[in-house]
Protein backbone atom coordinates (compact mmCIF):
# COMPACT_ATOMS: atom_id res chain seq x y z
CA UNK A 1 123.36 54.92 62.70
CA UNK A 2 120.70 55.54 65.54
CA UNK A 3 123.09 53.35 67.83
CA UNK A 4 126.54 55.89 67.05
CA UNK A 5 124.11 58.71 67.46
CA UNK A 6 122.78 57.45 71.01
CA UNK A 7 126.37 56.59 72.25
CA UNK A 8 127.67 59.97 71.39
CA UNK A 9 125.05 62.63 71.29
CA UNK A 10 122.58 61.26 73.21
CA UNK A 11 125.35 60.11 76.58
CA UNK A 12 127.26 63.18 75.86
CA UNK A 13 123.71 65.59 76.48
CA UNK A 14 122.93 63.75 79.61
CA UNK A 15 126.75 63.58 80.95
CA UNK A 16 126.58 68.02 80.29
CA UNK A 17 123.29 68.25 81.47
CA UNK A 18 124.04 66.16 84.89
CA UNK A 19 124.01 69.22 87.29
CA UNK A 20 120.83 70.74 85.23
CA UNK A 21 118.77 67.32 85.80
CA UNK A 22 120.25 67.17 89.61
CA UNK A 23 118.57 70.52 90.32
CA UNK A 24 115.27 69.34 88.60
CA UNK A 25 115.09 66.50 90.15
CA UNK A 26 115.74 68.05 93.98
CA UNK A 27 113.26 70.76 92.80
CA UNK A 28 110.46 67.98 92.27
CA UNK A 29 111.38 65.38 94.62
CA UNK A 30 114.21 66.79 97.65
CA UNK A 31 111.63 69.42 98.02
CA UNK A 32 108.55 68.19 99.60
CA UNK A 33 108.84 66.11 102.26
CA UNK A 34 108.90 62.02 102.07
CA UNK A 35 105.37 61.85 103.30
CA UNK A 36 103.64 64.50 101.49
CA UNK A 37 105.30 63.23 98.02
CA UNK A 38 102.90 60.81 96.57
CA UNK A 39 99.82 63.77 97.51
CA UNK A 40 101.69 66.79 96.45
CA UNK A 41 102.61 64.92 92.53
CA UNK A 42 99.15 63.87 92.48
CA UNK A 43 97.56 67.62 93.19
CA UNK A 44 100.19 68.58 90.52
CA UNK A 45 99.10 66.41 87.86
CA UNK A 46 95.06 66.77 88.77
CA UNK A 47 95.75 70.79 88.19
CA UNK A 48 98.01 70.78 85.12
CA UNK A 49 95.15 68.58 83.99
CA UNK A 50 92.57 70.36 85.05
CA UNK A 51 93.68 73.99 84.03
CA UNK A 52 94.21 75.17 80.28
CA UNK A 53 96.30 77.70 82.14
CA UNK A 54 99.06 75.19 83.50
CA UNK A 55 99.05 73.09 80.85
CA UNK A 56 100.29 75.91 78.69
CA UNK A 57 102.94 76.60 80.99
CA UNK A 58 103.89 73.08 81.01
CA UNK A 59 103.91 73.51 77.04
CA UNK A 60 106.04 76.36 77.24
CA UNK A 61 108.82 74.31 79.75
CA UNK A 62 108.92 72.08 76.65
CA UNK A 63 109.22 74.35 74.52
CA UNK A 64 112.20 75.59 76.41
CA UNK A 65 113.62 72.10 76.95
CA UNK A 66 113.33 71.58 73.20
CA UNK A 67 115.42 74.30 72.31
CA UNK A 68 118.29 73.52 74.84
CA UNK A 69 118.07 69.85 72.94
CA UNK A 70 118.12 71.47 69.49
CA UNK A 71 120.99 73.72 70.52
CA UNK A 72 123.08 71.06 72.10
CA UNK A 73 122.99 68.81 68.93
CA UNK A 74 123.82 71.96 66.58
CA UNK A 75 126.74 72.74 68.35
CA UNK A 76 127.59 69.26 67.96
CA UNK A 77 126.96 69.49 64.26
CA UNK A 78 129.66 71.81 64.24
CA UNK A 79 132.69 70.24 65.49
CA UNK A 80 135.00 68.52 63.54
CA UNK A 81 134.87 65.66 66.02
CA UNK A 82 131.36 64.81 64.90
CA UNK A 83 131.88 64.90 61.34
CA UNK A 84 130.53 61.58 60.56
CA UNK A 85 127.08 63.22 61.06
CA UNK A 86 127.79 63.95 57.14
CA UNK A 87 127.10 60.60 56.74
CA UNK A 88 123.27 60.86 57.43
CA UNK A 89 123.21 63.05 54.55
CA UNK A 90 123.53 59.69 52.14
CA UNK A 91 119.85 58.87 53.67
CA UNK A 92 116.79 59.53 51.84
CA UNK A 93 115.53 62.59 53.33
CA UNK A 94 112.59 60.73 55.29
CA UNK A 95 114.83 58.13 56.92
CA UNK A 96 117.35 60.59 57.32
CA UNK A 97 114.38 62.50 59.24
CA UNK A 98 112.77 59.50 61.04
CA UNK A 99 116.96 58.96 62.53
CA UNK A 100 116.62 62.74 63.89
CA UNK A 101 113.32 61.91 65.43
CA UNK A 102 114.14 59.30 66.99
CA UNK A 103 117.47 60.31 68.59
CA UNK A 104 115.21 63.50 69.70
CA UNK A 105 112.79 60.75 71.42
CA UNK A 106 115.46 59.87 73.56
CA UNK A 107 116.50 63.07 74.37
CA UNK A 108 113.35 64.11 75.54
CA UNK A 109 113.02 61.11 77.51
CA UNK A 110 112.66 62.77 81.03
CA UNK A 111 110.20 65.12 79.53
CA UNK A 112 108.15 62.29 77.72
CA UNK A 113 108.02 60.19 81.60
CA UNK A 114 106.54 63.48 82.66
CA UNK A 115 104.16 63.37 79.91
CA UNK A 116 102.82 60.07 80.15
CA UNK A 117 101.56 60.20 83.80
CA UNK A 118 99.70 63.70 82.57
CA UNK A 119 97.57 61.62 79.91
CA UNK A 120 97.15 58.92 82.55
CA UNK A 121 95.66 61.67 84.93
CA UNK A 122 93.51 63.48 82.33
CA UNK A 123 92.02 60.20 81.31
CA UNK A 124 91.65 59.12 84.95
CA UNK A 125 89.50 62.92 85.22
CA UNK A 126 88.08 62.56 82.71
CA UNK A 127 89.31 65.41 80.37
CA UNK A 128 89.54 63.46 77.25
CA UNK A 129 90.21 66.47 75.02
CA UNK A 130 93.86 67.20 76.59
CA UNK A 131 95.00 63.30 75.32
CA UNK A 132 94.88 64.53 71.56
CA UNK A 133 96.10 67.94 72.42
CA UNK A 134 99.13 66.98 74.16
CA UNK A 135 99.83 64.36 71.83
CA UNK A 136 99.78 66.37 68.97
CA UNK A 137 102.04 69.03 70.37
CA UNK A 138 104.83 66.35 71.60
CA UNK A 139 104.63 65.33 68.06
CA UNK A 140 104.89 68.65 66.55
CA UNK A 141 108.31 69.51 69.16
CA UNK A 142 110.25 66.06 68.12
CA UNK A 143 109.33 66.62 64.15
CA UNK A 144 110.14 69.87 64.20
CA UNK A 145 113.42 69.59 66.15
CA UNK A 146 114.50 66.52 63.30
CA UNK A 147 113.28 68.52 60.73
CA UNK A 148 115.89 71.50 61.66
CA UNK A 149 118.79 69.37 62.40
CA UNK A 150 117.87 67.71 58.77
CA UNK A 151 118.08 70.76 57.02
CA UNK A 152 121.30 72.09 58.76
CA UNK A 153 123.33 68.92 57.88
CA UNK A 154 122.09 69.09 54.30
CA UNK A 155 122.21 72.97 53.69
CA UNK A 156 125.33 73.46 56.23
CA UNK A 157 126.96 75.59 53.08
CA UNK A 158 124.37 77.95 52.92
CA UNK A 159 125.12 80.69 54.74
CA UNK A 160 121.68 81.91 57.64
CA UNK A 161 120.66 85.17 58.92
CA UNK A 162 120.22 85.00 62.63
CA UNK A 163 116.12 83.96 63.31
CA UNK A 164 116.14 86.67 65.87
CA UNK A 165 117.90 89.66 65.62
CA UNK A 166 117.56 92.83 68.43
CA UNK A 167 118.24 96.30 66.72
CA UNK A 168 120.03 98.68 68.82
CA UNK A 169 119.49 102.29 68.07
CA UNK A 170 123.07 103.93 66.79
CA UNK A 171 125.08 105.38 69.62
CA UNK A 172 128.37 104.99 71.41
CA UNK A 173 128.27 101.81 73.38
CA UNK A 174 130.74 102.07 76.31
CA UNK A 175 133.90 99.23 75.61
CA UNK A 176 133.40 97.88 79.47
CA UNK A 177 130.09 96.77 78.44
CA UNK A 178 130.63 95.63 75.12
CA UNK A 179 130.10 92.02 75.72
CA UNK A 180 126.25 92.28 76.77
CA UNK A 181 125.77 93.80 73.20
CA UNK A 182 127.16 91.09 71.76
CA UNK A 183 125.07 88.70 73.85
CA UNK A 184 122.03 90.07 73.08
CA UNK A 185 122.74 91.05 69.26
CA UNK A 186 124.84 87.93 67.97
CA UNK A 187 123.27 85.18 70.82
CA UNK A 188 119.88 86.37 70.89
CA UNK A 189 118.19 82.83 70.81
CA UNK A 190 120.10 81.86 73.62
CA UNK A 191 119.78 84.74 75.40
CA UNK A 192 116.24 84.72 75.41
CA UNK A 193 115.61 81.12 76.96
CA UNK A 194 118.10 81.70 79.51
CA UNK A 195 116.58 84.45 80.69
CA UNK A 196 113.08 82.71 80.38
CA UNK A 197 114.49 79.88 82.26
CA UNK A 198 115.96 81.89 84.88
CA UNK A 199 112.61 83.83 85.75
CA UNK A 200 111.04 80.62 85.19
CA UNK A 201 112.81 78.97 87.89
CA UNK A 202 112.97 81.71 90.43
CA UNK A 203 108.99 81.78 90.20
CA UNK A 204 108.87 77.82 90.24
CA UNK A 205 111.13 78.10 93.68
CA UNK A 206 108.88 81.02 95.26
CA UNK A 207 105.80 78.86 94.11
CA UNK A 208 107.12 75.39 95.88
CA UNK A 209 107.91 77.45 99.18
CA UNK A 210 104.73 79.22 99.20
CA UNK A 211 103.57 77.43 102.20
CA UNK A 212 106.72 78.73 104.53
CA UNK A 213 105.74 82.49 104.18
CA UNK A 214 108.31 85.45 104.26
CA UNK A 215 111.62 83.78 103.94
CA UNK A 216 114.35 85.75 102.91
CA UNK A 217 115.78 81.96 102.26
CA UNK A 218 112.99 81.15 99.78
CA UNK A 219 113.76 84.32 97.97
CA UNK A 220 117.71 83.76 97.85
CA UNK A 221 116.68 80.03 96.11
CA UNK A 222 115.12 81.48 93.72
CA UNK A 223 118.08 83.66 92.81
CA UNK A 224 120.62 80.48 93.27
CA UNK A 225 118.31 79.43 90.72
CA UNK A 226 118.27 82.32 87.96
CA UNK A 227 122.24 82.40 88.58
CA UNK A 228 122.40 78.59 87.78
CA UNK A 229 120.90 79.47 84.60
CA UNK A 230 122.98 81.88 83.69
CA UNK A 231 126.38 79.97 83.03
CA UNK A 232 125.91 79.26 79.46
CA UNK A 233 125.60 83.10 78.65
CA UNK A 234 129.10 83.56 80.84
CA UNK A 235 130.52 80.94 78.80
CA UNK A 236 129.73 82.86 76.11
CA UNK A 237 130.78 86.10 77.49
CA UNK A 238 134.22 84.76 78.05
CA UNK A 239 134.07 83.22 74.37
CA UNK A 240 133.87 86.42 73.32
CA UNK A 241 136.54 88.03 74.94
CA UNK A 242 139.02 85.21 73.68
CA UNK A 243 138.34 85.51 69.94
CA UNK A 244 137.83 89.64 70.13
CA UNK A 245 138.97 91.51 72.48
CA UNK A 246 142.03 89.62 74.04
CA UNK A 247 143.86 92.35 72.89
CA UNK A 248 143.16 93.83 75.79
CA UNK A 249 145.66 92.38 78.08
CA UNK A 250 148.36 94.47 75.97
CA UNK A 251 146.84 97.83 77.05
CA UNK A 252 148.31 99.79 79.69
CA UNK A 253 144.74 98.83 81.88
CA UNK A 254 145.08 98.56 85.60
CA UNK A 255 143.97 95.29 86.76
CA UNK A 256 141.39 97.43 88.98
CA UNK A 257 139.83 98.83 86.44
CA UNK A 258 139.50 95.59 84.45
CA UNK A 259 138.20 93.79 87.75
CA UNK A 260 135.42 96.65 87.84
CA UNK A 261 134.67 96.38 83.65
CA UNK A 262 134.19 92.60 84.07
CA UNK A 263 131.97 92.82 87.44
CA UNK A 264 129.85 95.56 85.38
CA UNK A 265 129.00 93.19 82.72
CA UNK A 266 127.84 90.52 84.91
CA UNK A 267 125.68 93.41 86.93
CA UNK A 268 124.52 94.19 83.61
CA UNK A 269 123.58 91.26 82.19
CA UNK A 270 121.77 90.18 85.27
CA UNK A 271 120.14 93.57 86.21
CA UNK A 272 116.03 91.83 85.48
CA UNK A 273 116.73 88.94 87.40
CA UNK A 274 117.82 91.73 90.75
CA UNK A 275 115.08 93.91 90.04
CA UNK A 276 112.71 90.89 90.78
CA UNK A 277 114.67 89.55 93.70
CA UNK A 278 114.70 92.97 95.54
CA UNK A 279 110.46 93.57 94.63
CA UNK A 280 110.49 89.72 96.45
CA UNK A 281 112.19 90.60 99.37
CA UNK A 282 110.22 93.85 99.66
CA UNK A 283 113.16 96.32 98.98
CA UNK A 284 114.77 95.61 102.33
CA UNK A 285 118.55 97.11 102.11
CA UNK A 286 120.30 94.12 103.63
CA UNK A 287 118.52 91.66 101.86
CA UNK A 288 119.00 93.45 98.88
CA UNK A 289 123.04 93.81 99.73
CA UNK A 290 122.85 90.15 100.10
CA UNK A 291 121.51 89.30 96.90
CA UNK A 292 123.77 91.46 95.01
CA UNK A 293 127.04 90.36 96.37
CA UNK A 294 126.01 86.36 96.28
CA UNK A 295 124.77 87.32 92.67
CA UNK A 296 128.23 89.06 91.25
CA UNK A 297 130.25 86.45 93.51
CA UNK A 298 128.38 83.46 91.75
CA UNK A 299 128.70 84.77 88.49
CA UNK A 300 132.15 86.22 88.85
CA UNK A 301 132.97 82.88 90.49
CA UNK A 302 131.53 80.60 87.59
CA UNK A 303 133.77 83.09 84.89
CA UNK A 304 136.97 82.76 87.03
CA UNK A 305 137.04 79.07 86.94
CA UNK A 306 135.63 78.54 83.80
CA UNK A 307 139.45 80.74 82.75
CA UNK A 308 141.79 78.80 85.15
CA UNK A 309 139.74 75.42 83.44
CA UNK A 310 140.83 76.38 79.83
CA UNK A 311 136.97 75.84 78.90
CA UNK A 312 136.65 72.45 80.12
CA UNK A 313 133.19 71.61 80.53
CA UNK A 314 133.13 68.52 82.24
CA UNK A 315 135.12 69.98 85.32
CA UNK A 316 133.60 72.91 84.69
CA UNK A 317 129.99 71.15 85.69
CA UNK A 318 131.68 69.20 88.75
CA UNK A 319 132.21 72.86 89.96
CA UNK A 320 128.53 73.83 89.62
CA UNK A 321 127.59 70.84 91.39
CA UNK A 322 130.37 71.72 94.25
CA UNK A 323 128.61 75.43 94.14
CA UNK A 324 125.41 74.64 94.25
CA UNK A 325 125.65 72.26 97.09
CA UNK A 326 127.68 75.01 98.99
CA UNK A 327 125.45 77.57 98.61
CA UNK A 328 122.51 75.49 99.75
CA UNK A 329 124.28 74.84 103.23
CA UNK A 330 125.11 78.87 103.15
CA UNK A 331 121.94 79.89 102.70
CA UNK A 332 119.65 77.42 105.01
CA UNK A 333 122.42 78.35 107.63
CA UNK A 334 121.52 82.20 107.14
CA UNK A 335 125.50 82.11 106.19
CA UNK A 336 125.17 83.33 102.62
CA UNK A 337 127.28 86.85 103.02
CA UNK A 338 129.98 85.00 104.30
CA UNK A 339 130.07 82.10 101.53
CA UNK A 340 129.41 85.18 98.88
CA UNK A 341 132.25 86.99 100.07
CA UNK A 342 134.98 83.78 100.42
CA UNK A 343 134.23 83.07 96.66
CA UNK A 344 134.21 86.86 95.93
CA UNK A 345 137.80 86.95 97.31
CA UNK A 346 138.86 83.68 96.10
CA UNK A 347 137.35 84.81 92.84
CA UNK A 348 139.15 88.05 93.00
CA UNK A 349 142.77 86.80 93.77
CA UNK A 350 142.69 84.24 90.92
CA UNK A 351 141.99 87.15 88.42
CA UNK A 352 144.54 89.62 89.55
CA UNK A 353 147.35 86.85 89.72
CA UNK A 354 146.10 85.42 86.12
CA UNK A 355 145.30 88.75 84.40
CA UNK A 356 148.74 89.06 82.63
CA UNK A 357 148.93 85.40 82.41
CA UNK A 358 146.22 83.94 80.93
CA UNK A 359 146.51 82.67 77.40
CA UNK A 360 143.62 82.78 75.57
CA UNK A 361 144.80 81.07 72.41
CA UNK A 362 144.68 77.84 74.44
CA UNK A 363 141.06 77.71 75.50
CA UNK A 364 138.75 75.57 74.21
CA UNK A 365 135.47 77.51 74.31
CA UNK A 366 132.39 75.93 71.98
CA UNK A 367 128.56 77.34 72.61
C-alpha cells in the first residue's frame, strides 16, 4: 500500500510543488555566489544552531511546510480519483497509522536533508541539547500529520466545524468584495499560512540581500515573492466565483465595472503584504507605483490564465515558472513597469474578450 501511495501522492506533491521547490532552491543556492556557498551554509547552520531564536523560526518553516503537506493529501482524500485510500481503512488503526507516517517521511524529505546537517552541526558545536529537541519535534510533525489523515479517512462521514473560524461583526459587506470574506471566513487555515509564508519570504529575500544595501530591486524580490505565494488563495478566489456567484455574467454589469470589482479584490486581499513593501522602500511614490501595478498585474495575471486554463494545474504551474523567470529578468534590468504593464494589458484584453464567454460549469477547480 506504501508503494500506490508513493507513486500517486507522493510524485503527484512533488510534480505540483515543482515551481515552489525551484524558488527554494534558487533562494538557498542561485543566491550566493559559487565561491561564497560552502561558507555562507556553514554560518547558516553554526547560527540556527547556535541561537534558540533561529531554531524556532526554523521550527515554525516546518510547521508551515507541514501544513501545505497535510493539506495537499486532504484534498487528495477527497477526490473520487483517489478513492482506494478507503482501502487503508481495513488496517488496524496502528498500521494504518505507521502507512501515514511513513508516506509523510517522504514527503518531508527535503525538509528532513535540511534537518540532518543541523544535528550534524550542533553535535560538531557542541550543543548536545538541540539533538533531542529537534528530534522530538520532527517526530511530533510526521505523527501528528498521520494521525489527522487517519482520522479523516475513518471519520470522513462525520461532519467538522472549521478549526479556525474569524467572526466578522454584522454589517453590509459590499458584493465587489465579497470573495475576501469568504477567504478569510470559509478558508481561514489556508489563508493564514499563505499569508505567513508570504511575509515569511519577503523578510527571508530582504535578509539574503542585506549585504547590497538600498535596492529598490531587493525590495521588489521580496514582493515577487509574497505574490508567488499568493496563487493558491486566487485559485480559490476564482473557485468561488464558479460555484456562487457565476450568476453574475447574466447581470446587466459593464465589463468595466467588473474589471474594477475583480482588481479590488486582489488589492484587497493583498493590502498587508503593500503596506510592508512601501515601509521597505521608504514610502517613495514611484517605487511605491511600481509595486502596486507589478502586484495587481501578477495577481490579475495568475487569475486570467488560471480562467482561459479551465483550472488546469499542471499548465497552470508551467506558467508560474514562465512568470517568475520573466519577472526576474524585468526587475534586475530595472524593466519591471514595463513587464507589469504588458501582462496588465495582456491580462486585461483576455478578460474583456472572455467575460461573456467563459463557462464556468466546465472548470475543474479543487483546493
Amino acid at each position: 500500500m506504501l508503494s500506490l501511495l508513493h507513486k500517486t501522492l507522493a510524485r503527484e506533491f512533488y510534480t505540483q510543488h515543482a515551481g515552489l521547490f525551484l524558488f527554494l532552491f534558487y533562494l538557498i543556492f542561485g543566491a550566493v555566489e559559487p565561491g561564497q556557498m560552502l561558507n555562507y551554509h556553514k554560518s547558516l547552520l553554526m547560527a540556527i544552531s547556535s541561537a534558540p531564536l533561529a531554531l524556532l523560526s526554523c521550527f515554525l518553516v516546518w510547521i508551515l511546510y507541514a501544513l501545505k503537506c497535510i493539506l495537499f493529501v486532504h484534498k487528495q482524500q477527497k477526490q473520487a480519483n483517489h478513492a482506494f485510500l478507503n482501502l487503508l481503512t481495513t488496517l488496524s488503526p496502528g498500521r494504518q497509522i505507521k502507512v501515514w507516517a511513513k508516506l509523510y517521511i517522504i514527503l518531508f524529505l527535503p525538509v528532513l536533508v535540511y534537518i540532518v546537517l543541523i544535528l550534524m552541526t550542533s553535535v560538531y558545536m557542541k550543543y548536545y541539547w538541540n539533538v533531542p529537541g529537534i528530534v522530538l519535534f520532527t517526530g511530533f510533525l510526521i505523527s501528528a500529520a498521520a494521525f489527522y489523515n487517519y482520522r479523516f479517512n475513518n471519520n470522513s462521514f462525520i461532519q467538522h466545524k472549521a478549526l479556525i473560524r474569524i467572526p466578522f461583526p454584522l454589517f453590509r459587506k459590499p458584493k465587489a468584495i465579497w470573495p475576501v470574506f469568504y477567504v478569510i471566513q470559509q478558508q481561514t487555515m489556508m489563508f493564514f499560512v499563505c499569508k505567513v509564508l508570504s511575509f515569511l519570504l519577503f523578510k527571508a529575500m530582504l535578509w539574503m540581500f542585506a549585504d547590497i544595501g538600498p535596492d529598490v530591486r531587493v525590495a521588489l524580490f521580496g514582493l515577487l515573492a509574497a505574490i508567488l505565494s499568493h496563487t493558491v488563495l486566487v485559485a480559490m478566489i476564482l473557485k468561488h466565483e464558479a460555484s456562487c456567484l457565476s450568476f453574475t455574467r447574466s447581470l446587466p454589469l459593464l465589463r468595466r465595472k467588473a474589471l474594477l470589482n475583480n482588481l479590488l479584490v486582489l488589492l484587497v486581499l493583498f493590502i498587508p503584504e503593500l503596506l510592508f513593501y512601501f515601509q521597505t522602500v521608504d514610502f517613495q511614490i514611484i517605487a511605491m507605483a511600481q509595486g502596486l501595478i507589478f502586484s495587481l498585474a501578477g495577481l490579475f495575471s495568475f487569475k486570467m490564465v488560471l480562467t482561459s486554463l479551465r483550472g488546469n494545474e499542471n499548465n497552470y504551474l508551467k506558467f508560474l515558472l514562465v512568470m517568475f523567470a520573466g519577472s526576474t529578468v524585468a526587475i534586475l534590468a530595472h524593466q519591471v513597469l514595463y513587464f507589469s504593464l504588458s501582462m496588465s494589458g495582456l491580462s486585461i484584453a483576455y478578460f474583456c474578450y472572455s467575460y461573456y464567454k467563459t463557462d464556468y460549469k466546465d472548470m475543474n477547480i479543487e483546493h
